[in-house]
N, C-alpha and C. Protein backbone atom coordinates (compact mmCIF):
# COMPACT_ATOMS: atom_id res chain seq x y z
N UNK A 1 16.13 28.54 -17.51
CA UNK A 1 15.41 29.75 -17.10
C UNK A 1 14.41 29.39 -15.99
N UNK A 2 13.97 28.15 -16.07
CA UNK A 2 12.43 27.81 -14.86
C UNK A 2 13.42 27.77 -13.64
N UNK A 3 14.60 27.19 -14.08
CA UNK A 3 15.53 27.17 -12.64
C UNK A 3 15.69 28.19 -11.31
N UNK A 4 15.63 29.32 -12.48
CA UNK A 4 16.21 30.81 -12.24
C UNK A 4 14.67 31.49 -11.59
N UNK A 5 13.89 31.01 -11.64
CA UNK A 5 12.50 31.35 -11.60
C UNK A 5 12.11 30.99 -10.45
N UNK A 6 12.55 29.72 -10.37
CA UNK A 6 11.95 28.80 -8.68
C UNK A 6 13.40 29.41 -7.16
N UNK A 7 14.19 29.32 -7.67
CA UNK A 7 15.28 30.12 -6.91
C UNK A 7 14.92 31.50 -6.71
N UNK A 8 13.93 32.94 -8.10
CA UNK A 8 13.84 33.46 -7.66
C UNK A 8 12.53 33.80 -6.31
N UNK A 9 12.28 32.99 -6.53
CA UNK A 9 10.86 32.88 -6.38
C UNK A 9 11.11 32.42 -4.70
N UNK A 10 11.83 31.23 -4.40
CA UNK A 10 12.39 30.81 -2.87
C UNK A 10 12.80 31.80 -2.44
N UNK A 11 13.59 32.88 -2.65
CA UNK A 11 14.50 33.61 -2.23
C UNK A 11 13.23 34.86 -1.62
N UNK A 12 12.78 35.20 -2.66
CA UNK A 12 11.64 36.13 -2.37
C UNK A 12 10.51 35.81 -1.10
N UNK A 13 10.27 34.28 -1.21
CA UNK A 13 9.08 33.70 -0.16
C UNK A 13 11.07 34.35 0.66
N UNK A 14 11.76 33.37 1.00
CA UNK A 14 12.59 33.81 2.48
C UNK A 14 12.45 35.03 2.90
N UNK A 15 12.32 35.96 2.01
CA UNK A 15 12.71 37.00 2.60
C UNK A 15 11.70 37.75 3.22
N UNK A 16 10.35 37.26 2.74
CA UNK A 16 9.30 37.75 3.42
C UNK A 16 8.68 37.27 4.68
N UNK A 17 9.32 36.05 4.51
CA UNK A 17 8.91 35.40 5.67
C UNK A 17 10.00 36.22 6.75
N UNK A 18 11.47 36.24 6.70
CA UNK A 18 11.68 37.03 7.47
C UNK A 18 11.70 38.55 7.37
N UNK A 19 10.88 39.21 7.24
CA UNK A 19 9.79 40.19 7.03
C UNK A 19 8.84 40.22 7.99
N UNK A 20 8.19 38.99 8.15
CA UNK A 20 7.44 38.67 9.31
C UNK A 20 5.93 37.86 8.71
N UNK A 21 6.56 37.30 7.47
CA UNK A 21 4.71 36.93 6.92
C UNK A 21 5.31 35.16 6.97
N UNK A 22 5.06 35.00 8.16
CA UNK A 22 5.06 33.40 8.47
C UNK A 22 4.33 32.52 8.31
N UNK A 23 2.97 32.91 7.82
CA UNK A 23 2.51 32.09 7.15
C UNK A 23 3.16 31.63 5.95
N UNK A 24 3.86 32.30 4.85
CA UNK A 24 4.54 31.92 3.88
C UNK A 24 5.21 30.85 3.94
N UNK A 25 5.77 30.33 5.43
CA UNK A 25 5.92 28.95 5.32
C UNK A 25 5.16 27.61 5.02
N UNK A 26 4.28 27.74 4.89
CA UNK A 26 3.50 26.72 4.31
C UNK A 26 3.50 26.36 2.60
N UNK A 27 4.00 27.75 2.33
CA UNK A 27 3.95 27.22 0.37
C UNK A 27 5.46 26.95 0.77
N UNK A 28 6.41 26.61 1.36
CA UNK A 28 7.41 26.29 1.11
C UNK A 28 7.46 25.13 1.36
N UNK A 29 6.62 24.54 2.87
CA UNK A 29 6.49 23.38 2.84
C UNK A 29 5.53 22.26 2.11
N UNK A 30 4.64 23.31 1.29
CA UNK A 30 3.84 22.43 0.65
C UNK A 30 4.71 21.98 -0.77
N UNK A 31 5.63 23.04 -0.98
CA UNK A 31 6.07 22.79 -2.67
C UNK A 31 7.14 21.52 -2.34
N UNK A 32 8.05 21.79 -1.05
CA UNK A 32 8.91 20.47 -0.90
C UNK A 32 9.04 19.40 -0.01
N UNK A 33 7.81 19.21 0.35
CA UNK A 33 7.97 18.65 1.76
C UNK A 33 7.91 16.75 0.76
N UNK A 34 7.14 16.68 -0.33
CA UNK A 34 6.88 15.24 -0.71
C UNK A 34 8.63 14.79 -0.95
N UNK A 35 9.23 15.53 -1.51
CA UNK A 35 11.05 15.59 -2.22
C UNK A 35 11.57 15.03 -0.99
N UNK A 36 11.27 15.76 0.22
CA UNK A 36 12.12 15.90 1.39
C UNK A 36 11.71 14.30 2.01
N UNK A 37 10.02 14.04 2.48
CA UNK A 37 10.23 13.03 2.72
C UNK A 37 10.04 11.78 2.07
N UNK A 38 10.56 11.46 0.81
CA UNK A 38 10.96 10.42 -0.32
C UNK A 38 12.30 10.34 0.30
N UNK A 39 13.56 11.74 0.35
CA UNK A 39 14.56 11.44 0.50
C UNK A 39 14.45 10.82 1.99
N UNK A 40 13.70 10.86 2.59
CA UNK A 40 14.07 10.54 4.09
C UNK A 40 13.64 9.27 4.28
N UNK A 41 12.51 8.87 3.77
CA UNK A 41 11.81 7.11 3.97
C UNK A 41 13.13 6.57 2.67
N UNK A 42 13.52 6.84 1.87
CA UNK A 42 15.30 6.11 1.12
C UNK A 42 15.71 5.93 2.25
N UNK A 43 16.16 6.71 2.99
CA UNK A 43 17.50 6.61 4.44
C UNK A 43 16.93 5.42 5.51
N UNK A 44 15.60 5.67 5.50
CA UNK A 44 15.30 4.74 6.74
C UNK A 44 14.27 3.65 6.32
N UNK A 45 13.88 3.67 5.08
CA UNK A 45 12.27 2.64 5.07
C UNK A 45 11.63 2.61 6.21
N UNK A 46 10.74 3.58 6.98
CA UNK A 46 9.51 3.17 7.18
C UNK A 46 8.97 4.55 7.38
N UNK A 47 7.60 4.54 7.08
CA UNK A 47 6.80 6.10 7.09
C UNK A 47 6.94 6.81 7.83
N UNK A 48 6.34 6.08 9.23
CA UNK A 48 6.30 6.75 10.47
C UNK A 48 7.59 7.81 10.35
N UNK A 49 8.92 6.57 10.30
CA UNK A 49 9.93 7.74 10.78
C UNK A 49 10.40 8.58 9.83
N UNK A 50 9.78 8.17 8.86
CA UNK A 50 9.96 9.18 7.69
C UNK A 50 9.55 10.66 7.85
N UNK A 51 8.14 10.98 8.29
CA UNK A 51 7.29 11.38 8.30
C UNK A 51 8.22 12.43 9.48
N UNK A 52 8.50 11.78 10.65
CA UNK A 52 8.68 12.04 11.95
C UNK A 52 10.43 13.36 11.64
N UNK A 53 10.94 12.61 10.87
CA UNK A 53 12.52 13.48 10.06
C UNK A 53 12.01 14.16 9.06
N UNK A 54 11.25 14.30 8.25
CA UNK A 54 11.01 15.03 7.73
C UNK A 54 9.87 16.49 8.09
N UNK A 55 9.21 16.06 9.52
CA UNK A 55 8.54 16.97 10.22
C UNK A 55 9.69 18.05 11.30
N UNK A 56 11.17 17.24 11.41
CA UNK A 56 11.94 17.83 12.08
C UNK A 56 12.76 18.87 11.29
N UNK A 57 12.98 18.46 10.09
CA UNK A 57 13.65 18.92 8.95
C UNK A 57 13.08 20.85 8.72
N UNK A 58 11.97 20.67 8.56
CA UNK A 58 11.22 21.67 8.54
C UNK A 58 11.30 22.40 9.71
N UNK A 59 10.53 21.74 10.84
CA UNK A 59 10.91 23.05 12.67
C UNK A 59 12.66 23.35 12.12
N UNK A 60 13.35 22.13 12.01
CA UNK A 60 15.11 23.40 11.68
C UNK A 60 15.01 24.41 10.89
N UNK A 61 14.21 24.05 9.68
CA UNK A 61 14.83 25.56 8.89
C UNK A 61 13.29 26.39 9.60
N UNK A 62 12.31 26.05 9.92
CA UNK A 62 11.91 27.49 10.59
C UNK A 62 12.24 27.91 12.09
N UNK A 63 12.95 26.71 12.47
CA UNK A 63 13.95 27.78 14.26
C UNK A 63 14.68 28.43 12.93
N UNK A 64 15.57 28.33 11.83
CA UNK A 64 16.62 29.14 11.87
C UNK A 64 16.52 29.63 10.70
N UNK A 65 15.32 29.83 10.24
CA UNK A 65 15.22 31.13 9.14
C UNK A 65 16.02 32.60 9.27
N UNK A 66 15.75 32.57 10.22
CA UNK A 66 16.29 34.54 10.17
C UNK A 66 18.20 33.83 9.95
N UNK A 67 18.54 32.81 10.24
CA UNK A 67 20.56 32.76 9.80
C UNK A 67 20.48 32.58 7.83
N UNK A 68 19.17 31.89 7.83
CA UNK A 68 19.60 31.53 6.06
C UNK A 68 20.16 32.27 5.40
N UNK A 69 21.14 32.28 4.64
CA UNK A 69 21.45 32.85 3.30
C UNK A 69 21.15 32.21 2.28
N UNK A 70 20.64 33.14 0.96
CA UNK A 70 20.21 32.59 0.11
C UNK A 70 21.94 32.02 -1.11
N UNK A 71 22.37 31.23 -0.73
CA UNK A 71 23.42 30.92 -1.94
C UNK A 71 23.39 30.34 -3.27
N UNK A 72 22.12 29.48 -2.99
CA UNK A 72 21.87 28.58 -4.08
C UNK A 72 20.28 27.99 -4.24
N UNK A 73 19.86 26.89 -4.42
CA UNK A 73 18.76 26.40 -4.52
C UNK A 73 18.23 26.17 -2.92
N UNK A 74 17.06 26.58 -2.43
CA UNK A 74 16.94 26.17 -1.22
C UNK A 74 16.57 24.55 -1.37
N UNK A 75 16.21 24.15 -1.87
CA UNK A 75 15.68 22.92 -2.23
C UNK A 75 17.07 21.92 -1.94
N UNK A 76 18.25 22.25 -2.13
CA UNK A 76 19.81 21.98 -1.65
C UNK A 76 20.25 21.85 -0.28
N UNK A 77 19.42 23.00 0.25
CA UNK A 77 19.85 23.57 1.44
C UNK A 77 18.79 22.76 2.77
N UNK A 78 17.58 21.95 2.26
CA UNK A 78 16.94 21.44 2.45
C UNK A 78 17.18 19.81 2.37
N UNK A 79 17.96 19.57 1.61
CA UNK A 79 18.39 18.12 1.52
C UNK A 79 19.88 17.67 2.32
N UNK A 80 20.56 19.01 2.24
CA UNK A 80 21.35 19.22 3.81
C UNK A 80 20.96 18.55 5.09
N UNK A 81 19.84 19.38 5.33
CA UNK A 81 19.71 19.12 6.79
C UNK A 81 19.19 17.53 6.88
N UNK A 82 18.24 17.46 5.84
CA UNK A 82 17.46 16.09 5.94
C UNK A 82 18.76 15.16 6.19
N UNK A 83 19.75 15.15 5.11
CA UNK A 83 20.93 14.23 5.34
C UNK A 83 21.71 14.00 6.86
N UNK A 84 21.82 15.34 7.41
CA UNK A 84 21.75 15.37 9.22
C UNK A 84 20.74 14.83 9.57
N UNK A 85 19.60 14.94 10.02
CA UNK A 85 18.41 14.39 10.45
C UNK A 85 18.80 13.13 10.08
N UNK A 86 19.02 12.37 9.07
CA UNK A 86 18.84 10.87 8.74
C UNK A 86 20.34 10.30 9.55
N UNK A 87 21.44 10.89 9.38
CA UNK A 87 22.44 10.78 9.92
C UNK A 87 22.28 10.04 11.30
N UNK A 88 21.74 11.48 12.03
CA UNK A 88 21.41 11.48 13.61
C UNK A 88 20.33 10.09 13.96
N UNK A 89 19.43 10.25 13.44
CA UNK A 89 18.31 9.11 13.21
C UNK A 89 19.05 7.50 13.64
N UNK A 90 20.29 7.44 12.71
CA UNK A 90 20.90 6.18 12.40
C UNK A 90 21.83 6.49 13.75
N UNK A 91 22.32 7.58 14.46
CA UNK A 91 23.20 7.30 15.57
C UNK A 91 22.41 6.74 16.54
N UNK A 92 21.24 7.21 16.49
CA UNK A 92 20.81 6.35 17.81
C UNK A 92 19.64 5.49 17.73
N UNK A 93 20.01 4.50 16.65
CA UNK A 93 19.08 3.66 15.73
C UNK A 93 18.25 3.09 16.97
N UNK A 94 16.97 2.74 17.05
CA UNK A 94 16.23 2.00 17.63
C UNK A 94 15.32 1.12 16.95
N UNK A 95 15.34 -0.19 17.83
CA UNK A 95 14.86 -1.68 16.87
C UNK A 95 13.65 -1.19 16.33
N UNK A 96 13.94 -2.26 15.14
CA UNK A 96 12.84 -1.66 14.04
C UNK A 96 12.07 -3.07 13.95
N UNK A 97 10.69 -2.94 13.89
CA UNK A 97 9.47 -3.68 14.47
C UNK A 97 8.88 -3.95 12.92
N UNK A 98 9.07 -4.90 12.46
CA UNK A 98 8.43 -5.54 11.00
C UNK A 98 6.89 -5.40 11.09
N UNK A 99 6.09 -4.93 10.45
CA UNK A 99 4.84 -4.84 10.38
C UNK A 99 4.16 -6.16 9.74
N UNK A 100 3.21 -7.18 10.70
CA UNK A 100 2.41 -8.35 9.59
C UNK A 100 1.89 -8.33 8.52
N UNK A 101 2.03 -9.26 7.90
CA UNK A 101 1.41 -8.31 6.52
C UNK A 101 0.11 -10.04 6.73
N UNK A 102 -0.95 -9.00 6.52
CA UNK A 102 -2.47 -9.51 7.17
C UNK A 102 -3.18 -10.61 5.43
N UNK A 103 -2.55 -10.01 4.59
CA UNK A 103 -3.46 -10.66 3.02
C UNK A 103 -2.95 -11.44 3.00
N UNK A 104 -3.24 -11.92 1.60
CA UNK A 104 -2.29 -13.02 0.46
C UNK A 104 -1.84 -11.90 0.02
N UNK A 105 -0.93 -12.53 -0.50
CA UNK A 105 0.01 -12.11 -1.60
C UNK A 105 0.28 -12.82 -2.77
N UNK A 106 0.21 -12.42 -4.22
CA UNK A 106 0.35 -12.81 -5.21
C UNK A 106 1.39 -13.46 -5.51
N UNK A 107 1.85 -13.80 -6.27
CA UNK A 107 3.13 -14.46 -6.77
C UNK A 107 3.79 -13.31 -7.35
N UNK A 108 3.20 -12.47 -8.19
CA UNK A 108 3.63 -11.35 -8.37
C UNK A 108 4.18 -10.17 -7.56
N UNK A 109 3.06 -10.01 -6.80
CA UNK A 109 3.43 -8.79 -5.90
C UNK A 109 4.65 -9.27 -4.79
N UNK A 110 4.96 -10.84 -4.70
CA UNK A 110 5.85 -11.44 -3.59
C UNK A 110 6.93 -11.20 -4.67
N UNK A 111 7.39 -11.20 -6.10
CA UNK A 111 8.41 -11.65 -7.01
C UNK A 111 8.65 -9.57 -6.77
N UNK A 112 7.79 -8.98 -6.92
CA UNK A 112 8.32 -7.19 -6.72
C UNK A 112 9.33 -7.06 -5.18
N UNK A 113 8.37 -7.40 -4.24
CA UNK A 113 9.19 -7.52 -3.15
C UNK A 113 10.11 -7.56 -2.94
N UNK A 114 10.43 -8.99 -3.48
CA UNK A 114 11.75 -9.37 -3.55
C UNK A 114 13.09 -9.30 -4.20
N UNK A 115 12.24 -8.44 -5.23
CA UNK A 115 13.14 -7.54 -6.48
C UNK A 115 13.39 -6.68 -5.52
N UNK A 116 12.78 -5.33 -4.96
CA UNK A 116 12.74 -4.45 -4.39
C UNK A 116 13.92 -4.76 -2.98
N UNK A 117 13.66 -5.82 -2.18
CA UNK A 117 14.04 -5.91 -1.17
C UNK A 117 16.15 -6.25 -1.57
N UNK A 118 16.11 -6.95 -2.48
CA UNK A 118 17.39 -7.50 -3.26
C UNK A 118 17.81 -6.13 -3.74
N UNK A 119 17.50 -5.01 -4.20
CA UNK A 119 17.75 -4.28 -4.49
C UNK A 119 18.29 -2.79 -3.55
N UNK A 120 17.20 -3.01 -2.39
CA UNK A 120 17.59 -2.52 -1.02
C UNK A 120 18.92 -2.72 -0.49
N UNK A 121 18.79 -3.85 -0.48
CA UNK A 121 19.97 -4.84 0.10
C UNK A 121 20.99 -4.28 -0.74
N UNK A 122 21.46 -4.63 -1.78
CA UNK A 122 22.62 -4.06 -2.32
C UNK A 122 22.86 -2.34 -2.21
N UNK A 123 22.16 -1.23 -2.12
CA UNK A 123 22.35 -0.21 -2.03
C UNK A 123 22.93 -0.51 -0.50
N UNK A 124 21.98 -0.68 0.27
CA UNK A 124 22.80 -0.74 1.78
C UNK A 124 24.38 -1.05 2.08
N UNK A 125 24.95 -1.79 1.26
CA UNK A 125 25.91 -2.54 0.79
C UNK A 125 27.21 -1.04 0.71
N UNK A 126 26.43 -0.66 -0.11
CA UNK A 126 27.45 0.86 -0.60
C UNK A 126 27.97 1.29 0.89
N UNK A 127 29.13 1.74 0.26
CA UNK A 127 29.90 2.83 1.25
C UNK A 127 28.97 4.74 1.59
N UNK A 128 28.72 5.00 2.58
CA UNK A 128 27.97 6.07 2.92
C UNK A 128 27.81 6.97 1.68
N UNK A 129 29.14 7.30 1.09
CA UNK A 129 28.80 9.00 0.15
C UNK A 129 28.61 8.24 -1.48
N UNK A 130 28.66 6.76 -1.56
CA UNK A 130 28.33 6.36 -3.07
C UNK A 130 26.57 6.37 -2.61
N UNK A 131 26.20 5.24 -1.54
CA UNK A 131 24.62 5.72 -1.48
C UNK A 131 23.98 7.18 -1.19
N UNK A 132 24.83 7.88 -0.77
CA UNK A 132 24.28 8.84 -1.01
C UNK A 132 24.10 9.53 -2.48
N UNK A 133 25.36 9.22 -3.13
CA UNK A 133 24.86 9.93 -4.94
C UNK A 133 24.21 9.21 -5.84
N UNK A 134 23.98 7.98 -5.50
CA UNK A 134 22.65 7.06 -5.99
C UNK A 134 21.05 7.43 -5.86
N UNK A 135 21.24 7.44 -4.40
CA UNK A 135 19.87 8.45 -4.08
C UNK A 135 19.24 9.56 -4.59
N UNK A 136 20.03 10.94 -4.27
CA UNK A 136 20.17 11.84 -4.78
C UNK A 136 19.70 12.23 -6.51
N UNK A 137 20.71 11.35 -6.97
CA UNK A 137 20.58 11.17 -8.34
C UNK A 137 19.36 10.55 -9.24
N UNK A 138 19.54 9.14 -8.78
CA UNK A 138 18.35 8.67 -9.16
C UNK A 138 16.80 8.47 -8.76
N UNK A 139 16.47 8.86 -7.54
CA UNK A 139 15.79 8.95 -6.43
C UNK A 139 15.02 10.15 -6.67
N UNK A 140 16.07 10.85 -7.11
CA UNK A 140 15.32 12.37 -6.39
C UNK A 140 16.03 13.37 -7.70
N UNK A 141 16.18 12.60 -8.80
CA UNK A 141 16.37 12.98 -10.15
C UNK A 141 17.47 14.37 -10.17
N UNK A 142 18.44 14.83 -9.08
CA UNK A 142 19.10 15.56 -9.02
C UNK A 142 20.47 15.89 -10.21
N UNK A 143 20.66 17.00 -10.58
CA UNK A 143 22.01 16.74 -11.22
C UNK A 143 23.12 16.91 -10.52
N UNK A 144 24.33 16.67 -11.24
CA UNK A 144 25.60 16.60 -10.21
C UNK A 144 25.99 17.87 -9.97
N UNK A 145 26.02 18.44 -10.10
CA UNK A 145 26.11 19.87 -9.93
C UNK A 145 25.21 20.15 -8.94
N UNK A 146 23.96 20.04 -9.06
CA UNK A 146 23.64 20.20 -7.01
C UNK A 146 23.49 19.00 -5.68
N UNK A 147 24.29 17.92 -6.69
CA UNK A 147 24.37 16.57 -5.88
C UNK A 147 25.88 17.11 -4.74
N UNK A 148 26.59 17.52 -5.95
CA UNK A 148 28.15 17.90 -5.29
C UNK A 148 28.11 18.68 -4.49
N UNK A 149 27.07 20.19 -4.24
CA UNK A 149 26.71 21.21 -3.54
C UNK A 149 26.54 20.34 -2.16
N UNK A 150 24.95 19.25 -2.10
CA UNK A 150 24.91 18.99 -0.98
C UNK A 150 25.71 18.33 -0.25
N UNK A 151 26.65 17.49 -0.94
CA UNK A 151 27.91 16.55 -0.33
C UNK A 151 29.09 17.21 -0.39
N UNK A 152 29.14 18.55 -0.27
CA UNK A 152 30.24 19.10 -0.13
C UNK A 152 31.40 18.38 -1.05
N UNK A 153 31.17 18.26 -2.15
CA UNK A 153 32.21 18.07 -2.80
C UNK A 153 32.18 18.40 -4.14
N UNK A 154 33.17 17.94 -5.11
CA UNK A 154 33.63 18.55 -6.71
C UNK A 154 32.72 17.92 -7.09
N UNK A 155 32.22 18.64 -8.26
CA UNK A 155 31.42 17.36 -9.86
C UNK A 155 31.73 16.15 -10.04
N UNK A 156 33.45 16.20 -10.33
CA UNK A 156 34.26 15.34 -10.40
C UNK A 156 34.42 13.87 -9.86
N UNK A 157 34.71 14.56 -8.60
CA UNK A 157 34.04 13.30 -7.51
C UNK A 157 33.13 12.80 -7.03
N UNK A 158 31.92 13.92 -7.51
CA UNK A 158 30.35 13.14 -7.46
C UNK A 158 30.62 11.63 -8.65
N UNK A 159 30.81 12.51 -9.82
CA UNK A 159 30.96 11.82 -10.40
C UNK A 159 31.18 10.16 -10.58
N UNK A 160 32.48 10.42 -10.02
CA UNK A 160 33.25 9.30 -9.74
C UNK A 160 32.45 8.45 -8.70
N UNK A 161 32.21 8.67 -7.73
CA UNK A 161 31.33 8.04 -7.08
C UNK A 161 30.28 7.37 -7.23
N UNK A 162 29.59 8.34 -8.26
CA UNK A 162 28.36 7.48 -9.13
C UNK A 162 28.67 6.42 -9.71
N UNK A 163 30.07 6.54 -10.44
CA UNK A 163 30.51 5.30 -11.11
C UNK A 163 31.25 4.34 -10.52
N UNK A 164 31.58 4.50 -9.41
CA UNK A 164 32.39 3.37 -8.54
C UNK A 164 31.05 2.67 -7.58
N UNK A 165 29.54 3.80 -7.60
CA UNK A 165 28.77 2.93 -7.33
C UNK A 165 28.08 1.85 -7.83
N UNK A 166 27.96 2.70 -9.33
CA UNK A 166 26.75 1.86 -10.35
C UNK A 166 27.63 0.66 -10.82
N UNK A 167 29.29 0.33 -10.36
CA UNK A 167 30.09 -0.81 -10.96
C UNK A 167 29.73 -1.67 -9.69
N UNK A 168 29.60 -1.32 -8.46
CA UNK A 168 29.56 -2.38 -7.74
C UNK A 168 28.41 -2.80 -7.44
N UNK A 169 27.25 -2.02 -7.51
CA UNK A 169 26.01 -2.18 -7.48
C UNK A 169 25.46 -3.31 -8.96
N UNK A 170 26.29 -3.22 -9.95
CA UNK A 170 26.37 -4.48 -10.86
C UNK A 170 27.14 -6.02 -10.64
N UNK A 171 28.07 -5.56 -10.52
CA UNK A 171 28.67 -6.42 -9.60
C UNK A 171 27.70 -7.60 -8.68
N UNK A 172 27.41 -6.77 -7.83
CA UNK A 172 26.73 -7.49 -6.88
C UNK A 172 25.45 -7.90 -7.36
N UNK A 173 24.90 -7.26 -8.20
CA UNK A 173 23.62 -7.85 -8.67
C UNK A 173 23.32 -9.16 -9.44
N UNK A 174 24.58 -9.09 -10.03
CA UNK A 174 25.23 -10.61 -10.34
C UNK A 174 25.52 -11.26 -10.07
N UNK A 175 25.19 -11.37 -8.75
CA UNK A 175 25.89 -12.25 -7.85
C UNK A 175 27.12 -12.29 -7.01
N UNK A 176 27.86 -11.11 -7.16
CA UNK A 176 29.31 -10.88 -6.39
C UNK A 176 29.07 -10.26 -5.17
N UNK A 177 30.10 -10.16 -4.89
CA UNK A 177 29.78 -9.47 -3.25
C UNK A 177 30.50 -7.94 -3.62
N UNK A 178 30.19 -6.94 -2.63
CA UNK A 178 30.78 -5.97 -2.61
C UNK A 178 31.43 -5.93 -1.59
């Protein structure tokens, strides 16, 4: 029912906004903009350009509010475009500049890192549409049912994907290669 509530509730802000009350874009970007750019610093690790795709994400859907239709969750329809944006981002990748890191570092906080970074590493590993339902899923706590919406595809094969990821993503964590 809260589902049915926040959908009605998006649908209602759209429609007023194209109505003409444009300020109303701001509770839309305030309710999803943190979702949007989590999913976008996943695609690329680093803020800036996080920040920078997920500020573009937003000018798209307000150039093209007045085409939206409401079909489903906008919050869907929003992780769409971001997935373009990150797409595009990566076509015309430009070198990425390691930041110094100025402290010490613990033994600890170096042993997270490197958990973290090993863990990076193997998602990267994945084939495009398994990291994408890893993300999605676990990232951004989605179910398959609106994982499949944004990847244009069946449950089924979300599905499947999840599990041909989470086998090789073990795999490799063990030491195998993918």
């Amino acid at each position: 029912i809260m589902t049915e509530v926040i959908i009605v509730n998006d649908a209602r802000i759209i429609s007023q906004i194209k109505a003409g009350k444009k300020e109303l874009f701001d509770t839309l970007i305030k309710k999803y903009y943190d979702s949007i750019y989590c999913y976008c610093y996943r695609h690329v690790d680093n803020k800036m350009t996080a920040q920078d795709l997920t500020q573009d994400v937003f000018v798209t859907v307000i150039n093209n509010i007045e085409n939206y239709k409401h079909y489903g969750k906008f919050e869907n329809y929003l992780y769409v475009i971001a997935k373009n944006k990150c797409k595009d981002f990566w076509k015309k990748k430009q070198p990425i500049y390691l930041e110094s890191l100025d402290k010490e570092i613990s033994n600890q906080e170096l042993s997270d890192i490197e958990n973290k970074m090993f863990i990076k590493e193997a998602l990267t590993k994945l084939p495009e549409l398994e990291f994408e339902v890893i993300i999605l899923r676990y990232y951004h706590d989605l179910r398959f049912k609106d994982i499949a919406k944004i990847m244009e595809s069946s449950v089924s094969v979300t599905k499947y994907r999840m599990s041909r990821a989470l086998k090789k993503l073990e795999l490799y964590l063990e030491g195998g290669k993918l």
